[in-house]
N, C-alpha and C. Protein backbone atom coordinates (compact mmCIF):
# COMPACT_ATOMS: atom_id res chain seq x y z
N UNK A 1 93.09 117.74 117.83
CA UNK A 1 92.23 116.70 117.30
C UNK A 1 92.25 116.77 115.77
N UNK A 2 91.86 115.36 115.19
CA UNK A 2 92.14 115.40 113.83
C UNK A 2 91.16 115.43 112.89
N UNK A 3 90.93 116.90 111.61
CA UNK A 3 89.88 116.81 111.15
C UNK A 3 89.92 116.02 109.98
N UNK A 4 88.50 115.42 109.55
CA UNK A 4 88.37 114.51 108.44
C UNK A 4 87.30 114.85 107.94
N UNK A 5 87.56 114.81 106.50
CA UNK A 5 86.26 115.44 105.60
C UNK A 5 85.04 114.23 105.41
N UNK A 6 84.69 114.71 105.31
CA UNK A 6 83.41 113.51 104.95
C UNK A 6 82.06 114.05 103.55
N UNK A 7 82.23 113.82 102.73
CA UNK A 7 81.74 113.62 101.45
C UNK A 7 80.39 113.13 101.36
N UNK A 8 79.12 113.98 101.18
CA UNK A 8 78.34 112.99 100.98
C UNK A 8 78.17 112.69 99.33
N UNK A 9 77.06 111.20 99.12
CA UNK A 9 77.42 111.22 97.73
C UNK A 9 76.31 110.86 97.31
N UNK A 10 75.30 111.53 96.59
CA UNK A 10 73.92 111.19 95.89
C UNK A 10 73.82 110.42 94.87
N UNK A 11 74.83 109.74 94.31
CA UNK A 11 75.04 108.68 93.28
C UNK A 11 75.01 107.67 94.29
N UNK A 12 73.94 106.71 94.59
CA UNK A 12 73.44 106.16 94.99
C UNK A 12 73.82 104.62 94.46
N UNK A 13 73.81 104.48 93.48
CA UNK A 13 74.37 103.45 92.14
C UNK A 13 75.65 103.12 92.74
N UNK A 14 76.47 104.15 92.02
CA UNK A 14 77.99 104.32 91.82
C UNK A 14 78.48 103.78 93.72
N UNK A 15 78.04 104.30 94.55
CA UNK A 15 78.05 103.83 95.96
C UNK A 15 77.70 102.55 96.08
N UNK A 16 76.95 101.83 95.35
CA UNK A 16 76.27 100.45 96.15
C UNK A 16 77.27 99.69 95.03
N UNK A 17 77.80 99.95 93.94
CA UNK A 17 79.15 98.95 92.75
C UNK A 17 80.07 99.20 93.68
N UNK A 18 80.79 99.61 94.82
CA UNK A 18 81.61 99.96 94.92
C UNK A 18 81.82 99.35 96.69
N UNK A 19 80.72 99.27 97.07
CA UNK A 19 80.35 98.90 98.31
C UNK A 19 80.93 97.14 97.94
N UNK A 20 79.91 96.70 96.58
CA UNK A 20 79.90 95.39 96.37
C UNK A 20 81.30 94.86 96.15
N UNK A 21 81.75 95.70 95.24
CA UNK A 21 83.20 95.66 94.94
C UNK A 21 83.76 95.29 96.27
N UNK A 22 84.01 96.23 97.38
CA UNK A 22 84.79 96.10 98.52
C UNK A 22 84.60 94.53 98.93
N UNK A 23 83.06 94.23 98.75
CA UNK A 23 82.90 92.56 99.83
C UNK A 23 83.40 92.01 99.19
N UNK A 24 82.97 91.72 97.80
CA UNK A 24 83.81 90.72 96.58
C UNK A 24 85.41 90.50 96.96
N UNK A 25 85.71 91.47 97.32
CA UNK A 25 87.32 91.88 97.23
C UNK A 25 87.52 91.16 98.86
N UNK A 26 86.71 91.54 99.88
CA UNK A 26 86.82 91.22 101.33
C UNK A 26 86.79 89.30 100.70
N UNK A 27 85.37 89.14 100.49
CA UNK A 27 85.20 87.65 100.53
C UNK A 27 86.51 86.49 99.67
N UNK A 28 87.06 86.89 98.75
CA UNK A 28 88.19 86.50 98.11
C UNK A 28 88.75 86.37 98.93
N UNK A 29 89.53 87.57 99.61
CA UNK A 29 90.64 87.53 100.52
C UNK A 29 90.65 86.33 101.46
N UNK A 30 89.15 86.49 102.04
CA UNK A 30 88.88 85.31 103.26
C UNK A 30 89.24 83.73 102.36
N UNK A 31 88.58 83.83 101.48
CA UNK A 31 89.04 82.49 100.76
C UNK A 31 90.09 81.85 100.23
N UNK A 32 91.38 82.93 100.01
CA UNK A 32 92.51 83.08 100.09
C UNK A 32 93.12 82.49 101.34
N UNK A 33 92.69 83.34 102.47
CA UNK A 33 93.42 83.12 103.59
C UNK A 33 93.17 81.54 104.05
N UNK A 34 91.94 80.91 103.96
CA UNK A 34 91.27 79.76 104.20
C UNK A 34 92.27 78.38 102.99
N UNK A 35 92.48 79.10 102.21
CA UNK A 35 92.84 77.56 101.34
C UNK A 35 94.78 77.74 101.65
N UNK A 36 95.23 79.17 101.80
CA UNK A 36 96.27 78.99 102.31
C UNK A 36 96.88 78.35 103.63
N UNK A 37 95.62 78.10 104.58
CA UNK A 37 95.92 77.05 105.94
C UNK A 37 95.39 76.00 105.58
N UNK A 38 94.97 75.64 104.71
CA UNK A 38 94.07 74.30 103.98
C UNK A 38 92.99 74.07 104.50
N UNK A 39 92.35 74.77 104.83
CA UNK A 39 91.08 74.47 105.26
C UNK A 39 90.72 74.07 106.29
N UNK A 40 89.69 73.78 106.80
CA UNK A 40 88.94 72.96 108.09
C UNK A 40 88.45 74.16 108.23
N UNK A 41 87.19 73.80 109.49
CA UNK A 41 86.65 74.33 110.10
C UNK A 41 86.88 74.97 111.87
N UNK A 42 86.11 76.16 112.08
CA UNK A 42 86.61 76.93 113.08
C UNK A 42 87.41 78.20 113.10
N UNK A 43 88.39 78.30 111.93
CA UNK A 43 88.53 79.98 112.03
C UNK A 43 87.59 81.11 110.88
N UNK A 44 86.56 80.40 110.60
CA UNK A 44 86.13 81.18 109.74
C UNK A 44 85.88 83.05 109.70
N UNK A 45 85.48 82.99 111.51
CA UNK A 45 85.84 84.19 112.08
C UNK A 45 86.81 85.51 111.98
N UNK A 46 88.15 84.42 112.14
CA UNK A 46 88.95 85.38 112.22
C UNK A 46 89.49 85.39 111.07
N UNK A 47 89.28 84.48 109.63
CA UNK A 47 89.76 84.63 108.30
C UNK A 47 88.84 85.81 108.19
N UNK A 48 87.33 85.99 107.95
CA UNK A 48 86.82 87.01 107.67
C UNK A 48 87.45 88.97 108.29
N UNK A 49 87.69 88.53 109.60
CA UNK A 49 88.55 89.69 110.10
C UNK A 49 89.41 89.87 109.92
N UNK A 50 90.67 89.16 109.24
CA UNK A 50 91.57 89.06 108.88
C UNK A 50 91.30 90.25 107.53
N UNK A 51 90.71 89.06 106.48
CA UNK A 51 89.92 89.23 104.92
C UNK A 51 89.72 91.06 104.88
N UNK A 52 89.02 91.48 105.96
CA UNK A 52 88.69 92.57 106.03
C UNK A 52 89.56 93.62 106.26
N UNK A 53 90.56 93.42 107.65
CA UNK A 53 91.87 94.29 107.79
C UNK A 53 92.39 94.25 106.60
N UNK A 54 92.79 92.89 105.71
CA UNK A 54 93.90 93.40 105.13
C UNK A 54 92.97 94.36 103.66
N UNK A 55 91.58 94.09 103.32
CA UNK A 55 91.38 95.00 102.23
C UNK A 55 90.93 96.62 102.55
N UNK A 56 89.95 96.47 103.84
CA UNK A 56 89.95 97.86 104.01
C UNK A 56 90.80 98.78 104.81
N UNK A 57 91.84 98.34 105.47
CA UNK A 57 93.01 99.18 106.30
C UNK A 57 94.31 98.91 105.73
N UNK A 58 94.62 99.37 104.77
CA UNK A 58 95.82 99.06 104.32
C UNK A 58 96.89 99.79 105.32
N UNK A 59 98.30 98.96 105.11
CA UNK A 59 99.15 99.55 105.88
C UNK A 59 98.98 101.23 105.72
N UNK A 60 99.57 101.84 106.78
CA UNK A 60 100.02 103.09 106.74
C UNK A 60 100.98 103.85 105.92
N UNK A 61 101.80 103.18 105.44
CA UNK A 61 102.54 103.22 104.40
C UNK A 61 102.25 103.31 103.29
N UNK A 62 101.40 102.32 103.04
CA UNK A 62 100.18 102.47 102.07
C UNK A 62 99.47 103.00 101.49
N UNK A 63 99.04 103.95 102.87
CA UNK A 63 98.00 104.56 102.60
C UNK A 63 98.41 106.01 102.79
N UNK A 64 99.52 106.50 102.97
CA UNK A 64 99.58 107.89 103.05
C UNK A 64 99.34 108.58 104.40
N UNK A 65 99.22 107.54 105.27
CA UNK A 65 99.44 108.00 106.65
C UNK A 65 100.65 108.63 107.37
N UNK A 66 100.54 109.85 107.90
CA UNK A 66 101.76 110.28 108.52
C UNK A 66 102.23 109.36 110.15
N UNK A 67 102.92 109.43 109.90
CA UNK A 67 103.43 108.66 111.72
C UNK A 67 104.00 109.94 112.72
N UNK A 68 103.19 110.03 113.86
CA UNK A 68 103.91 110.99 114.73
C UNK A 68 105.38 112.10 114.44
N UNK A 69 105.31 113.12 114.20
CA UNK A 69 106.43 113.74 113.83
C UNK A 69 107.00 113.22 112.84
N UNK A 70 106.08 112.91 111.55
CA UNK A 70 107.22 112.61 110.20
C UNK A 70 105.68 112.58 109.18
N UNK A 71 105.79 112.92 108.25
CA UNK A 71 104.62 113.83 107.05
C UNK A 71 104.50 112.67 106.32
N UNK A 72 103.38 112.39 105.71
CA UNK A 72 103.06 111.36 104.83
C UNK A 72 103.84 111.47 103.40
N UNK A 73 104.70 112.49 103.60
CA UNK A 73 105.37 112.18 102.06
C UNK A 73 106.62 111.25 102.56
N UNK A 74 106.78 111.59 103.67
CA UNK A 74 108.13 110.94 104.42
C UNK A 74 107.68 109.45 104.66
N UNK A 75 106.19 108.72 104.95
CA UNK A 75 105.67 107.49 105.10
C UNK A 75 105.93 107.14 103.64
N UNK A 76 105.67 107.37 102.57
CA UNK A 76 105.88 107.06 101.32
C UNK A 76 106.87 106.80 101.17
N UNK A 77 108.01 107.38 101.05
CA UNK A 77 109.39 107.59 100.58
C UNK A 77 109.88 106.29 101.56
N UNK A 78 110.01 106.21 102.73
CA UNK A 78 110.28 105.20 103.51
C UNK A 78 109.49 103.97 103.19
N UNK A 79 108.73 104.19 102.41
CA UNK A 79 108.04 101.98 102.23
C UNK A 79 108.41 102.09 101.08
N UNK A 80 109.01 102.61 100.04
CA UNK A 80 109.66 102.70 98.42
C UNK A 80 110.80 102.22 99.07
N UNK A 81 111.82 102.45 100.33
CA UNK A 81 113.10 102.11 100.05
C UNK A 81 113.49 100.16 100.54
N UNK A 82 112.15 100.13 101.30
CA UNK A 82 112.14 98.84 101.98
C UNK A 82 112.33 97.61 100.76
């Protein structure tokens, strides 16, 4: 099983700019995704879920994720050559 650290953080402030930051950054995206199908109504849903995958789960590649039997320096090196 896989351990993960978890941080707590008493800057209370610095946590809630950063929180805001993320939606700002989420809500763009959605509005992005929305004027790139031109609009209308009805997926607002899944632009927002969309909006959200792509700012808070970045690819794996991305992010320094290892893939089954191969080390996150090896995930790196492999999305540099793509």
């Amino acid at each position: 099983m896989s351990q993960v650290a978890i941080n707590k953080s008493n800057d209370t402030e610095t946590t809630s700019q950063a929180l805001l930051e993320k939606l700002e950054a989420i809500q763009k995206r959605a509005f992005d995704i929305f004027q790139h199908r031109n609009g209308g109504d009805g997926s607002d849903l899944s632009e927002c879920l969309q909006a959200e995958q792509d700012v808070v789960w970045p690819p794996a590649s991305e992010a320094g994720v290892a893939w089954p039997g191969r080390g996150a320096r090896h995930a790196n090196s492999h999305a540099k050559d793509q």
